[in-house]
C-alpha atoms as a PDB file:
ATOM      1  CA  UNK A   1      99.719 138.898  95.708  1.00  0.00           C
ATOM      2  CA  UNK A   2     101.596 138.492  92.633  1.00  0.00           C
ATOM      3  CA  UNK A   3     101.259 134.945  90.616  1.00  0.00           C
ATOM      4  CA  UNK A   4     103.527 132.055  90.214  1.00  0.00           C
ATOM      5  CA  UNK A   5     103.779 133.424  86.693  1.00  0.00           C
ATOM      6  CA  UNK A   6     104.442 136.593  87.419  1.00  0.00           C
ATOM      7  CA  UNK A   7     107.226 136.106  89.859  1.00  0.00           C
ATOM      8  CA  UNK A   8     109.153 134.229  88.306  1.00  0.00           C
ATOM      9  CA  UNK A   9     109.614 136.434  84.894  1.00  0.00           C
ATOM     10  CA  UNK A  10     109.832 139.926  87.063  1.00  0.00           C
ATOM     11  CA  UNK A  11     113.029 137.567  88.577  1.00  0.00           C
ATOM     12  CA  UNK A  12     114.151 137.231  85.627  1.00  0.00           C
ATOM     13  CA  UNK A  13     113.675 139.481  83.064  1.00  0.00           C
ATOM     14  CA  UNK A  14     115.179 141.968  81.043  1.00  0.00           C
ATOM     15  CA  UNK A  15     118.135 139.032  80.963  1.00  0.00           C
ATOM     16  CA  UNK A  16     116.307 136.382  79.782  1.00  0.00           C
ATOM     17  CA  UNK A  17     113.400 135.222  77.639  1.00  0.00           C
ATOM     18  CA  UNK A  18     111.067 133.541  79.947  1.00  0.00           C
ATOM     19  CA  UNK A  19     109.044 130.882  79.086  1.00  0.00           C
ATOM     20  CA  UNK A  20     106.406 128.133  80.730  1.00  0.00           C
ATOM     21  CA  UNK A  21     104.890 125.104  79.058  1.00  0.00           C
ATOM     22  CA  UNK A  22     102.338 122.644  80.662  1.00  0.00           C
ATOM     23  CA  UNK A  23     104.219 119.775  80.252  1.00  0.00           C
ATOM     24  CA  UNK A  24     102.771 116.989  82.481  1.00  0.00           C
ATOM     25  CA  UNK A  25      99.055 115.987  83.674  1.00  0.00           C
ATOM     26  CA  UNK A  26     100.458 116.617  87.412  1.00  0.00           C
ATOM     27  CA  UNK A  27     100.589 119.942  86.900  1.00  0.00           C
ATOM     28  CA  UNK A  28     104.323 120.251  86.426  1.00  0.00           C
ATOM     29  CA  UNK A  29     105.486 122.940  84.216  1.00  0.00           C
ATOM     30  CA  UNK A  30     108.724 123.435  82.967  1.00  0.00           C
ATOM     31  CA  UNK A  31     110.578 127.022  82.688  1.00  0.00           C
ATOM     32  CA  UNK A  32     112.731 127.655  79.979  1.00  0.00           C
ATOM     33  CA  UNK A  33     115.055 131.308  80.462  1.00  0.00           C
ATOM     34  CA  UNK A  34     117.192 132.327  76.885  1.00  0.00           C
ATOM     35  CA  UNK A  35     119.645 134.777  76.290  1.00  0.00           C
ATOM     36  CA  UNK A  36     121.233 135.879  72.971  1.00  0.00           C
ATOM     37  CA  UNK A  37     123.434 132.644  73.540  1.00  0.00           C
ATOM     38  CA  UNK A  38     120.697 130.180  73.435  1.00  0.00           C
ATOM     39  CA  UNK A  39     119.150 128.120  76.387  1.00  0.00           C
ATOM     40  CA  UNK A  40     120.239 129.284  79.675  1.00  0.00           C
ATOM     41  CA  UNK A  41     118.093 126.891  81.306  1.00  0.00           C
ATOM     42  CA  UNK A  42     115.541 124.186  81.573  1.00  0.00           C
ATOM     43  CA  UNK A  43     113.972 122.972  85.066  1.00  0.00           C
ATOM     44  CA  UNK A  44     110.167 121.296  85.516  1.00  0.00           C
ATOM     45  CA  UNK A  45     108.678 123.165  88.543  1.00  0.00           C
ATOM     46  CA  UNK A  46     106.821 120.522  90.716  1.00  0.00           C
ATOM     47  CA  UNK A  47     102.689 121.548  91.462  1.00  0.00           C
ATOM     48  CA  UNK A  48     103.677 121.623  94.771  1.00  0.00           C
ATOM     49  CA  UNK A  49     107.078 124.208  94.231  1.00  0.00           C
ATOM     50  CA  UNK A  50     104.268 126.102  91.975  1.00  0.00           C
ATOM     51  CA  UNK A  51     102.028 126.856  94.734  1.00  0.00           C
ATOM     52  CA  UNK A  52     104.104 127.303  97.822  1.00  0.00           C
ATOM     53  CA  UNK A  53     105.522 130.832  97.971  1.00  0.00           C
ATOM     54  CA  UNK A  54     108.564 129.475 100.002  1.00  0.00           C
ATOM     55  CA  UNK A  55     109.627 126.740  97.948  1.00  0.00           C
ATOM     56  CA  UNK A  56     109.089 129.192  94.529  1.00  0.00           C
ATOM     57  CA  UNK A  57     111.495 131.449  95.993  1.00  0.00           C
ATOM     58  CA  UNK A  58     113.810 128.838  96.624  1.00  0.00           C
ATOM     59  CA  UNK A  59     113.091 128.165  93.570  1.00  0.00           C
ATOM     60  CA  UNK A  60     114.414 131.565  92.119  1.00  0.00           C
ATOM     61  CA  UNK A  61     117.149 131.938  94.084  1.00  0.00           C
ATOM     62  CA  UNK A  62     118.857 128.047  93.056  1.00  0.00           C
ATOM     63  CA  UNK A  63     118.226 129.650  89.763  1.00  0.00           C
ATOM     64  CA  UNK A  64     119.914 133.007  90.076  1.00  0.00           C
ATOM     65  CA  UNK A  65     122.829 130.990  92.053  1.00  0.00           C
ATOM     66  CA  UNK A  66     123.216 128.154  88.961  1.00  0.00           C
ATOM     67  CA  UNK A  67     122.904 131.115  86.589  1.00  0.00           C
ATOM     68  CA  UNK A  68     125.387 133.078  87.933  1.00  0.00           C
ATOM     69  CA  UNK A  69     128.079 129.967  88.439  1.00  0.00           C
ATOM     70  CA  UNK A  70     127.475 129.301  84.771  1.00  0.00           C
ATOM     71  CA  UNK A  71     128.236 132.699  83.441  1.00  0.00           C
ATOM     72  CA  UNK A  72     131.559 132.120  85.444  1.00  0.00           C
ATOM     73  CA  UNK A  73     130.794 134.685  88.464  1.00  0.00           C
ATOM     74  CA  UNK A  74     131.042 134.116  92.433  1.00  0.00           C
ATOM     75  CA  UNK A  75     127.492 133.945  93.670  1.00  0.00           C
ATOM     76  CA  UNK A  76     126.769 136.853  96.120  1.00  0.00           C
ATOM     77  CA  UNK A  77     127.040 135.061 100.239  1.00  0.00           C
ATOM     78  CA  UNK A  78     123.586 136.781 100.514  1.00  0.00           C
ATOM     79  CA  UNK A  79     121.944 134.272  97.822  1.00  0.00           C
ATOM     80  CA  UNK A  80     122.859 131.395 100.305  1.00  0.00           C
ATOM     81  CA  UNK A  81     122.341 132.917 103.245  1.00  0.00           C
ATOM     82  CA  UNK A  82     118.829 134.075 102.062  1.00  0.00           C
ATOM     83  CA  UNK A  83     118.277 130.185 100.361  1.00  0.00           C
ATOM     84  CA  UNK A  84     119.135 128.388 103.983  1.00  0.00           C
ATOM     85  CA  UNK A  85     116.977 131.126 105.702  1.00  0.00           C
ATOM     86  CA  UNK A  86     113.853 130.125 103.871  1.00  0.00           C
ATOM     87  CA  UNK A  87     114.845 126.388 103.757  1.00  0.00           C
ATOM     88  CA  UNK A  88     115.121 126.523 107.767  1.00  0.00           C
ATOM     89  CA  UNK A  89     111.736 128.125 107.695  1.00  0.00           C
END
């Protein structure tokens, strides 16, 4: 099995510069993604969202979605469909 780490920057890159910084004594880390622009995006990832395979890719895919809407693009139906799959799980 892959690791939080791992998953989240083969999601991500080539498009963005991932990074992850320790950032609270709960374990909360927060994920930083840049493009040639700048910062694409900021978001703490809970301990809990960290260790749960289901609520990481929930995770990933609210990402993709408010990545996409920000570059101006119609997210793909699937993205939601795939979000309230695992979110009914």
């Amino acid at each position: 099995m892959t690791n939080s780490f791992q998953r989240i920057s083969d999601a991500f890159q080539p498009h963005y510069c991932v990074n992850f910084s320790i950032e609270k004594p709960d374990g909360s880390i927060l994920l930083t993604l840049t493009d040639a622009k700048g910062v694409a995006v900021k978001r703490f990832i809970s301990a809990e969202q960290w260790r749960d395979p289901q609520q990481l890719q929930r995770l990933i895919t609210s990402l993709r979605v408010s990545l996409t809407i920000e570059r101006g693009e119609s997210p793909p139906l699937s993205g939601f469909a795939e979000g309230a799959r695992v979110a009914a799980l």
